[in-house]
PDB file of N, CA and C in Angstrom:
ATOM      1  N   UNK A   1       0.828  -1.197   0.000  1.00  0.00           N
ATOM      2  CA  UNK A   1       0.000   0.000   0.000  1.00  0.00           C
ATOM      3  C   UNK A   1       0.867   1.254   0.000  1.00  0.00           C
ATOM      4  N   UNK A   2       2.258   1.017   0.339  1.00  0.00           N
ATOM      5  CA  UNK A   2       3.294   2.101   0.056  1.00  0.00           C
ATOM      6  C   UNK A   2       3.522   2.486   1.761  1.00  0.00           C
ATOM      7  N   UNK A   3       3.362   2.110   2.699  1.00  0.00           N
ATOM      8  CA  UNK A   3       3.496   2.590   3.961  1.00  0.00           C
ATOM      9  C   UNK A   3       2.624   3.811   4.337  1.00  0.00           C
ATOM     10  N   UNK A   4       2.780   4.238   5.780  1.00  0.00           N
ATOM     11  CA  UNK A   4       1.793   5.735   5.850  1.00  0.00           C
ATOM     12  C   UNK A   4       1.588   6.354   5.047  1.00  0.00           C
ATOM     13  N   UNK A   5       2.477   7.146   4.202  1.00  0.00           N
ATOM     14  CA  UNK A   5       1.618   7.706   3.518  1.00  0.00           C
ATOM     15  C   UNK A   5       0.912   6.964   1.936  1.00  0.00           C
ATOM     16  N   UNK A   6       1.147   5.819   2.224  1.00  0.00           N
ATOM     17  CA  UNK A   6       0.049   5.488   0.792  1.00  0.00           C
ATOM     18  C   UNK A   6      -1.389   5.215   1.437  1.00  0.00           C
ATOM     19  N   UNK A   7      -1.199   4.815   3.047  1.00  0.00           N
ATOM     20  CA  UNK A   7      -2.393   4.707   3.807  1.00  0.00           C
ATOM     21  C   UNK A   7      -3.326   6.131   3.786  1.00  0.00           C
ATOM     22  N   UNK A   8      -2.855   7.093   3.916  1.00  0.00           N
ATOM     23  CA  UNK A   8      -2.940   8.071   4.480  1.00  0.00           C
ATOM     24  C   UNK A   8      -3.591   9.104   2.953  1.00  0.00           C
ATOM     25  N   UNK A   9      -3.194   8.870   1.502  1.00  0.00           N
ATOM     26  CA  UNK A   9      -3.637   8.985   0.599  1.00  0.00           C
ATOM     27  C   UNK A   9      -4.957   8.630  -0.091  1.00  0.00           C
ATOM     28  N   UNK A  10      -5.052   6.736   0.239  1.00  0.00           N
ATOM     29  CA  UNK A  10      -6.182   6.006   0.255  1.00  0.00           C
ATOM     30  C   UNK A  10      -7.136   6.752   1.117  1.00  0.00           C
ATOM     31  N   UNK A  11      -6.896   6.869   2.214  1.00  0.00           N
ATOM     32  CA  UNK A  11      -8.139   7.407   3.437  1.00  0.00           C
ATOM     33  C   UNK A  11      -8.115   8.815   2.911  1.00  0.00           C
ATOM     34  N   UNK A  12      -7.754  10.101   2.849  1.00  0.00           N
ATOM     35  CA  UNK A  12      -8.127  11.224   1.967  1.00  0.00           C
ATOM     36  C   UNK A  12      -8.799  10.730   0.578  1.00  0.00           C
ATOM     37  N   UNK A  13      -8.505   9.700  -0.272  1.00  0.00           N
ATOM     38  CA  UNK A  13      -9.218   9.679  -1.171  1.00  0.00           C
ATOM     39  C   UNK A  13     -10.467   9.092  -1.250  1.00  0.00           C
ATOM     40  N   UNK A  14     -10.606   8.200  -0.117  1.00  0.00           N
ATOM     41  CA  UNK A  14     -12.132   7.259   0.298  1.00  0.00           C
ATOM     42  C   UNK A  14     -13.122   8.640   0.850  1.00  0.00           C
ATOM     43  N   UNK A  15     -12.243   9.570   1.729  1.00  0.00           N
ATOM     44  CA  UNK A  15     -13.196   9.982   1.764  1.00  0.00           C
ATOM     45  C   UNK A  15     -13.595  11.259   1.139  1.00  0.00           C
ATOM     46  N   UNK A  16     -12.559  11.732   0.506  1.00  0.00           N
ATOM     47  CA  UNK A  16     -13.599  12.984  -0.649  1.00  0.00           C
ATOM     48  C   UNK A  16     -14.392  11.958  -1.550  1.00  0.00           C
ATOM     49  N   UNK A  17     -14.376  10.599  -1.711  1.00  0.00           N
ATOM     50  CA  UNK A  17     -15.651  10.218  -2.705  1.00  0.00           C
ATOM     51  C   UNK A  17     -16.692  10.149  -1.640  1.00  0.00           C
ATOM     52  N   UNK A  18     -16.644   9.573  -0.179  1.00  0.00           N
ATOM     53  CA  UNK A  18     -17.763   8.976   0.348  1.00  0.00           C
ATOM     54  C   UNK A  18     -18.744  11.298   0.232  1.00  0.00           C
ATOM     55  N   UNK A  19     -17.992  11.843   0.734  1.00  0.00           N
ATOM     56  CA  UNK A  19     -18.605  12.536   0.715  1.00  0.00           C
ATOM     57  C   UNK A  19     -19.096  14.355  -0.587  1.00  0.00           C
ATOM     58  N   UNK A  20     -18.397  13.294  -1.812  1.00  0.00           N
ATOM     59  CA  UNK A  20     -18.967  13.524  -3.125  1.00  0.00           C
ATOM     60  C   UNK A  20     -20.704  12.871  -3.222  1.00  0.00           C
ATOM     61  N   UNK A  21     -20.532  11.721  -2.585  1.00  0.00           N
ATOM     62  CA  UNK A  21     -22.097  11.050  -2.491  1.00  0.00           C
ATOM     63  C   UNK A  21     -22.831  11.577  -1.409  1.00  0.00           C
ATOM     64  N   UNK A  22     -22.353  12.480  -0.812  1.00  0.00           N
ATOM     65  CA  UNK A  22     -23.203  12.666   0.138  1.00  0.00           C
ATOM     66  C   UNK A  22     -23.659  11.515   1.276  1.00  0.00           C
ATOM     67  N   UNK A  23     -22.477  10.830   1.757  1.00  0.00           N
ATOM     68  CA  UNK A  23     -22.606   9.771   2.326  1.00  0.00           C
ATOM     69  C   UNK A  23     -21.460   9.952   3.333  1.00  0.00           C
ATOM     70  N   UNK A  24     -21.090  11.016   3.527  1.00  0.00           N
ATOM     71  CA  UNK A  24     -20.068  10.933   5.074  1.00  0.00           C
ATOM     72  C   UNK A  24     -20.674  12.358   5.328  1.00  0.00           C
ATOM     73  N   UNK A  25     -20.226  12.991   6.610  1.00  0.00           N
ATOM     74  CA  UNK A  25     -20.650  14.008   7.274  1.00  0.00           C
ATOM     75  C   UNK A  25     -19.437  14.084   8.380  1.00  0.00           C
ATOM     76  N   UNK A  26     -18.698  15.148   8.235  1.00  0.00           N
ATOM     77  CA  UNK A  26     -17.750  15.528   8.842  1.00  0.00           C
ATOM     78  C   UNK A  26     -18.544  16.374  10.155  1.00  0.00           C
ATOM     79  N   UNK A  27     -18.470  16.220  11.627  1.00  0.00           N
ATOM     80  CA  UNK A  27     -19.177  16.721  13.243  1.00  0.00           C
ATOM     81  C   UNK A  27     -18.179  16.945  14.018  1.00  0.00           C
ATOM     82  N   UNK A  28     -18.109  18.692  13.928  1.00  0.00           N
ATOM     83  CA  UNK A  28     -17.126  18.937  14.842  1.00  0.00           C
ATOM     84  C   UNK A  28     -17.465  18.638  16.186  1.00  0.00           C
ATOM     85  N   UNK A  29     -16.243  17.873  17.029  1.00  0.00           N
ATOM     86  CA  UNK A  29     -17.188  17.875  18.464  1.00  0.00           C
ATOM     87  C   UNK A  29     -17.274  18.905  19.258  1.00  0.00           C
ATOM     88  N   UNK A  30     -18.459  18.325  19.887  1.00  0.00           N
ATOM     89  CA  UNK A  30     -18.344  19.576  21.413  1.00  0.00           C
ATOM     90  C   UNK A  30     -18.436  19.191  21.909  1.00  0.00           C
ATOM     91  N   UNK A  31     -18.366  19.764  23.551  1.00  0.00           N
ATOM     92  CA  UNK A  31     -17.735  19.643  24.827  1.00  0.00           C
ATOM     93  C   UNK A  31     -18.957  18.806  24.864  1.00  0.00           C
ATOM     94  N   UNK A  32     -20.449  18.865  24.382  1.00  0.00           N
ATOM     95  CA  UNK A  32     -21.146  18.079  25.048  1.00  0.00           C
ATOM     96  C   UNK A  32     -21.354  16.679  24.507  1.00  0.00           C
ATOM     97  N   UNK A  33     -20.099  16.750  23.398  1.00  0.00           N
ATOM     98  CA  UNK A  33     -20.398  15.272  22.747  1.00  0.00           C
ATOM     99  C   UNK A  33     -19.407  14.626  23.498  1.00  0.00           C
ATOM    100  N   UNK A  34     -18.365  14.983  24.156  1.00  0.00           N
ATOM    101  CA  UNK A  34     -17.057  14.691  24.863  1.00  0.00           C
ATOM    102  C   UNK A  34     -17.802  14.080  26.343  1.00  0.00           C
ATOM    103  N   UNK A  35     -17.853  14.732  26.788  1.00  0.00           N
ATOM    104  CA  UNK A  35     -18.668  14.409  27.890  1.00  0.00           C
ATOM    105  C   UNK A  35     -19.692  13.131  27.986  1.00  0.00           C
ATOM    106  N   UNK A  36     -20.729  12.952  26.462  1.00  0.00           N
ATOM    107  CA  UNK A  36     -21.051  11.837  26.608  1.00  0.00           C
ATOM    108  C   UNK A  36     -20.306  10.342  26.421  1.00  0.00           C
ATOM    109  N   UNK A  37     -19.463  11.127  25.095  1.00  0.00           N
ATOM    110  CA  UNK A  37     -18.441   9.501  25.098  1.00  0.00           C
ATOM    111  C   UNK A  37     -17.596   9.379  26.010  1.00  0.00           C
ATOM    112  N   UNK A  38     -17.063   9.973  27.237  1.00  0.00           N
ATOM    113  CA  UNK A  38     -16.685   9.589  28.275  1.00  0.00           C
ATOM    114  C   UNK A  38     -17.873   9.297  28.963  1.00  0.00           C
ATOM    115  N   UNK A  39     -18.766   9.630  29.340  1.00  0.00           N
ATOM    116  CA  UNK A  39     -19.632   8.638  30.148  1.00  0.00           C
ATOM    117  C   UNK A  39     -19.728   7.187  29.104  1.00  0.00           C
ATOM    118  N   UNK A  40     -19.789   6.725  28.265  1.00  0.00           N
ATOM    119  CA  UNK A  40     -19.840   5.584  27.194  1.00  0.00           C
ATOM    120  C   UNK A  40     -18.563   5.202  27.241  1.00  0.00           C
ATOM    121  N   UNK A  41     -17.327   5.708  27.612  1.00  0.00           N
ATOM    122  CA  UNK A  41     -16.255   5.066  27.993  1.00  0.00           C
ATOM    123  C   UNK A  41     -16.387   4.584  29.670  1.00  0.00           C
ATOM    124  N   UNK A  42     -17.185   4.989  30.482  1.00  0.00           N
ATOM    125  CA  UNK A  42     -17.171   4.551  31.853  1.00  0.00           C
ATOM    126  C   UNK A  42     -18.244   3.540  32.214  1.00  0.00           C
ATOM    127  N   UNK A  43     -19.430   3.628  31.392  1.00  0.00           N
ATOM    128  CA  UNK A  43     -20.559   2.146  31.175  1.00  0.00           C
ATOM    129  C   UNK A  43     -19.823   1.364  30.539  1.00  0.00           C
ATOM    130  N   UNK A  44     -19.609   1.651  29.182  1.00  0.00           N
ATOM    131  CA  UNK A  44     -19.779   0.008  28.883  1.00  0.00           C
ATOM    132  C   UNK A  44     -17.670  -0.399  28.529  1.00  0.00           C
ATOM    133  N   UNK A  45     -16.716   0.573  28.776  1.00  0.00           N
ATOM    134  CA  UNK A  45     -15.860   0.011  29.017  1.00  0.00           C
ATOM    135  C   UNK A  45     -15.005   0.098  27.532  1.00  0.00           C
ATOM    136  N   UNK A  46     -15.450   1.223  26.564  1.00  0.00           N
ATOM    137  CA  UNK A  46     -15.299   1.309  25.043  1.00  0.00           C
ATOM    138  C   UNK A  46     -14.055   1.948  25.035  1.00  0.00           C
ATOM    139  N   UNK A  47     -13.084   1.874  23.915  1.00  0.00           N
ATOM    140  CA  UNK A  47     -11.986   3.590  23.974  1.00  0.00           C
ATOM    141  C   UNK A  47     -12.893   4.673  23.247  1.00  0.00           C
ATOM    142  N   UNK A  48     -12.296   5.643  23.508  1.00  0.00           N
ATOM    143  CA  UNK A  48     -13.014   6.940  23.476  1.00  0.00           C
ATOM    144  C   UNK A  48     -13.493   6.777  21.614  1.00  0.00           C
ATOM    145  N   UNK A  49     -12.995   6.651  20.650  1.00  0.00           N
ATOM    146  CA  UNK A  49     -12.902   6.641  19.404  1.00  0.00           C
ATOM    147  C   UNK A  49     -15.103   6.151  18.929  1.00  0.00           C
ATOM    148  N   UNK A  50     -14.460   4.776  19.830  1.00  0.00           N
ATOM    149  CA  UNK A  50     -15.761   3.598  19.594  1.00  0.00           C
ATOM    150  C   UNK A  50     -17.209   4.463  20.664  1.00  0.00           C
ATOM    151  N   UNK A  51     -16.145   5.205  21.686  1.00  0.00           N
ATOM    152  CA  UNK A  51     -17.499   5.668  22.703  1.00  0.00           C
ATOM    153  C   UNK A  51     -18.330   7.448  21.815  1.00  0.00           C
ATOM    154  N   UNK A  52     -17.186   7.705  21.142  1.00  0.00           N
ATOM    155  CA  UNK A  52     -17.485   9.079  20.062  1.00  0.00           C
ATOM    156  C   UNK A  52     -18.742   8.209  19.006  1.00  0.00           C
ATOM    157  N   UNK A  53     -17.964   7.487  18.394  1.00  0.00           N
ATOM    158  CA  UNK A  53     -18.719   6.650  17.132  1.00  0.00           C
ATOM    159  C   UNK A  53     -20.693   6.745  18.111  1.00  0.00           C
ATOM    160  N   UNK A  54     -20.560   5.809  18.853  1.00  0.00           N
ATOM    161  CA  UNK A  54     -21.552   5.658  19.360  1.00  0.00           C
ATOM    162  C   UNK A  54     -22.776   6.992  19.738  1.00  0.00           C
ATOM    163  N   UNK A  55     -22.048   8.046  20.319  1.00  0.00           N
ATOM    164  CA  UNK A  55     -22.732   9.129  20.810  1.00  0.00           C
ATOM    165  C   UNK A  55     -22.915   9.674  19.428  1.00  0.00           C
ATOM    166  N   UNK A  56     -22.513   9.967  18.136  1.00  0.00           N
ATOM    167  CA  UNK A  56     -22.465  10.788  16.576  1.00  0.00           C
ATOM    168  C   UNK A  56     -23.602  10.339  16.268  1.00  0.00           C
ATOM    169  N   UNK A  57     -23.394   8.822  16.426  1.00  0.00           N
ATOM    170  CA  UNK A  57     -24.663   7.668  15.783  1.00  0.00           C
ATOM    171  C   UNK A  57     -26.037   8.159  15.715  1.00  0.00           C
ATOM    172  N   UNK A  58     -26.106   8.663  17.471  1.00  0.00           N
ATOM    173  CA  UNK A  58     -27.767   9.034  17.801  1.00  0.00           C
ATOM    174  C   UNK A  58     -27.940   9.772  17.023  1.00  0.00           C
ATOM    175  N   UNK A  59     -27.043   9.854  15.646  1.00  0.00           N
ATOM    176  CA  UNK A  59     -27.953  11.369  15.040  1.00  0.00           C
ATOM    177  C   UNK A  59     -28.552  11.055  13.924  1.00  0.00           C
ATOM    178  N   UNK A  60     -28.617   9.561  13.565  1.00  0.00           N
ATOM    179  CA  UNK A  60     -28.721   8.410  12.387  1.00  0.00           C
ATOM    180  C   UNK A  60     -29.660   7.888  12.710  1.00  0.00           C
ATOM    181  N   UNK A  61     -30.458   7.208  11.342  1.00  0.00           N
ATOM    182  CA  UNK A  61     -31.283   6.409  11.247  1.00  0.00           C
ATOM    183  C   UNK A  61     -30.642   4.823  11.787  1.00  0.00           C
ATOM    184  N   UNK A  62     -29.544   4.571  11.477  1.00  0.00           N
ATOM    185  CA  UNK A  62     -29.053   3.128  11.595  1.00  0.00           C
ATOM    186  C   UNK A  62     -27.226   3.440  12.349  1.00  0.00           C
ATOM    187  N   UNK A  63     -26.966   2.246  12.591  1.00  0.00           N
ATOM    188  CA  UNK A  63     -25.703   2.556  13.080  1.00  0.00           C
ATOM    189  C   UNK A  63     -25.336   1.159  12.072  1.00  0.00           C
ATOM    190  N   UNK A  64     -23.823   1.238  11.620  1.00  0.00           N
ATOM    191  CA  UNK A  64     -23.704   0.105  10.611  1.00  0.00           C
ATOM    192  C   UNK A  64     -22.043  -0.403  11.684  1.00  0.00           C
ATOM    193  N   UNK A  65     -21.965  -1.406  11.737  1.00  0.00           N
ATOM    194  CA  UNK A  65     -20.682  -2.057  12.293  1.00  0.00           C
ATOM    195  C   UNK A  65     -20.445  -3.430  11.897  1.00  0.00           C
ATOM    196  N   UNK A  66     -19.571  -3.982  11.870  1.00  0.00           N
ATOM    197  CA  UNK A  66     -18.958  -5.020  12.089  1.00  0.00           C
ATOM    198  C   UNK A  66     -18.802  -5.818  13.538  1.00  0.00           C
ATOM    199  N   UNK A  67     -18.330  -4.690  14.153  1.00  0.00           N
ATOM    200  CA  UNK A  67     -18.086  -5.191  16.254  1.00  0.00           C
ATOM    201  C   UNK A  67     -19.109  -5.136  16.664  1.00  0.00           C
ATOM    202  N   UNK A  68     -19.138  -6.678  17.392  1.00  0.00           N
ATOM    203  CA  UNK A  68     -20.372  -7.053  17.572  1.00  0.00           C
ATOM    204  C   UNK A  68     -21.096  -6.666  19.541  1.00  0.00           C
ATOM    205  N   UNK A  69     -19.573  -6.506  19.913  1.00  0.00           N
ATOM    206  CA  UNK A  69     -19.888  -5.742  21.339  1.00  0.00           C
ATOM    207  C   UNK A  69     -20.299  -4.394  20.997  1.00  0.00           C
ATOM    208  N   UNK A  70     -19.635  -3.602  19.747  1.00  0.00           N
ATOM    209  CA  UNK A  70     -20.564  -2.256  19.858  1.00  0.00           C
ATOM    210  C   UNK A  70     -21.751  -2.366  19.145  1.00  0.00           C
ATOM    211  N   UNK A  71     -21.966  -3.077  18.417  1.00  0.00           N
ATOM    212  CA  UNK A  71     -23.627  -3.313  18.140  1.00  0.00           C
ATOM    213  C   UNK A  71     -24.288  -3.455  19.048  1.00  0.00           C
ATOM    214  N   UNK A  72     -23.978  -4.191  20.577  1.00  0.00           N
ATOM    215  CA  UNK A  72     -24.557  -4.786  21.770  1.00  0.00           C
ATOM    216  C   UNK A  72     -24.883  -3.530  22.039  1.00  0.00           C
ATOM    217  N   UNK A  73     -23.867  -2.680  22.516  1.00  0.00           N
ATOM    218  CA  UNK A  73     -23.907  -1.317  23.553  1.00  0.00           C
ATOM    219  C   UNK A  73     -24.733  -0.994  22.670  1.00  0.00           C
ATOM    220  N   UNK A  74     -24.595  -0.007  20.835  1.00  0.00           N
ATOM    221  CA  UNK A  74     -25.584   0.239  20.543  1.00  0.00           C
ATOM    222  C   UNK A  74     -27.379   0.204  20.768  1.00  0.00           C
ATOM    223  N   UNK A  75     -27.172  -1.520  20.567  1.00  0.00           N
ATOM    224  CA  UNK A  75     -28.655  -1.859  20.939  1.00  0.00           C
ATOM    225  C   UNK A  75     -29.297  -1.069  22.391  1.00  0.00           C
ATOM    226  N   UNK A  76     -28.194  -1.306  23.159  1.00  0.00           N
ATOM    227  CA  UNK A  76     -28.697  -0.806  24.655  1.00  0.00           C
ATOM    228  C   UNK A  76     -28.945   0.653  24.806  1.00  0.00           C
ATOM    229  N   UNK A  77     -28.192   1.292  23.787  1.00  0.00           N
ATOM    230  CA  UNK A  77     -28.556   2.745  23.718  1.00  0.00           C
ATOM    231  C   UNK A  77     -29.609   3.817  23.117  1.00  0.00           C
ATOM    232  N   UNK A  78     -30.608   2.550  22.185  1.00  0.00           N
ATOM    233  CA  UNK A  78     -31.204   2.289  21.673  1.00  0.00           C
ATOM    234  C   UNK A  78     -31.735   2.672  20.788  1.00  0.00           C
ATOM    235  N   UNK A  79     -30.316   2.794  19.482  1.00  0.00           N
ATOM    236  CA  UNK A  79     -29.976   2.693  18.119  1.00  0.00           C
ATOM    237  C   UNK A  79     -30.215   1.190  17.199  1.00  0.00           C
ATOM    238  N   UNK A  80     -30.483   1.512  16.396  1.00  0.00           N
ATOM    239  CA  UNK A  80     -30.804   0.910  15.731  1.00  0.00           C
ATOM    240  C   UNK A  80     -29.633  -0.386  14.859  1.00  0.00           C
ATOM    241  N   UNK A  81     -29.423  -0.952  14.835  1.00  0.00           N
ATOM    242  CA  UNK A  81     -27.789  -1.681  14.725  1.00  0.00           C
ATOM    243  C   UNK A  81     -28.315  -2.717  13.031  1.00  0.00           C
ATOM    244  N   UNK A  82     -27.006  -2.666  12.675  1.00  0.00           N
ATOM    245  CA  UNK A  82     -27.105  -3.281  10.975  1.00  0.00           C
ATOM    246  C   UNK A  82     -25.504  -4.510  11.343  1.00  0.00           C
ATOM    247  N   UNK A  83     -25.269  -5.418  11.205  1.00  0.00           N
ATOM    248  CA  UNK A  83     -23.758  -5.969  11.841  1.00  0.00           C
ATOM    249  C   UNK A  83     -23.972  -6.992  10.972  1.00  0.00           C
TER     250      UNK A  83
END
């Protein structure tokens, strides 16, 4: 893949297409989104990244993952989960 920066090229280029489609949405945080994914880092035990993901989510129709413990928490938060 060429090392960091061929990584780092790929991911700038995935995402000016995802959001050519209108299919990503860049959310600056705030203090009050911080605050919740640390409480979501102190329930269910997430790193902050997965406890952010989670709190953005509530702003979605669906939450889409692969990890099947954050689909769990999802469910419990009570988002809608696709896995």
């Amino acid at each position: 893949m060429g090392g960091p920066k061929g990584v780092f090229e790929k991911f700038v280029g995935e995402t000016r297409f995802l959001m050519r489609l209108n299919q990503l949405e860049i959310v600056l945080l705030s203090f009050r989104i911080l605050i919740e994914a640390v409480n979501c880092v102190f329930n269910y035990g997430v790193c902050v990244a997965d406890a952010i993901q989670l709190v953005l989510a509530k702003r979605f129709s669906v939450f889409l993952t692969f990890d099947r413990k954050l689909s769990r928490i999802a469910k419990e938060e009570g988002l809608r989960t696709i896995i």
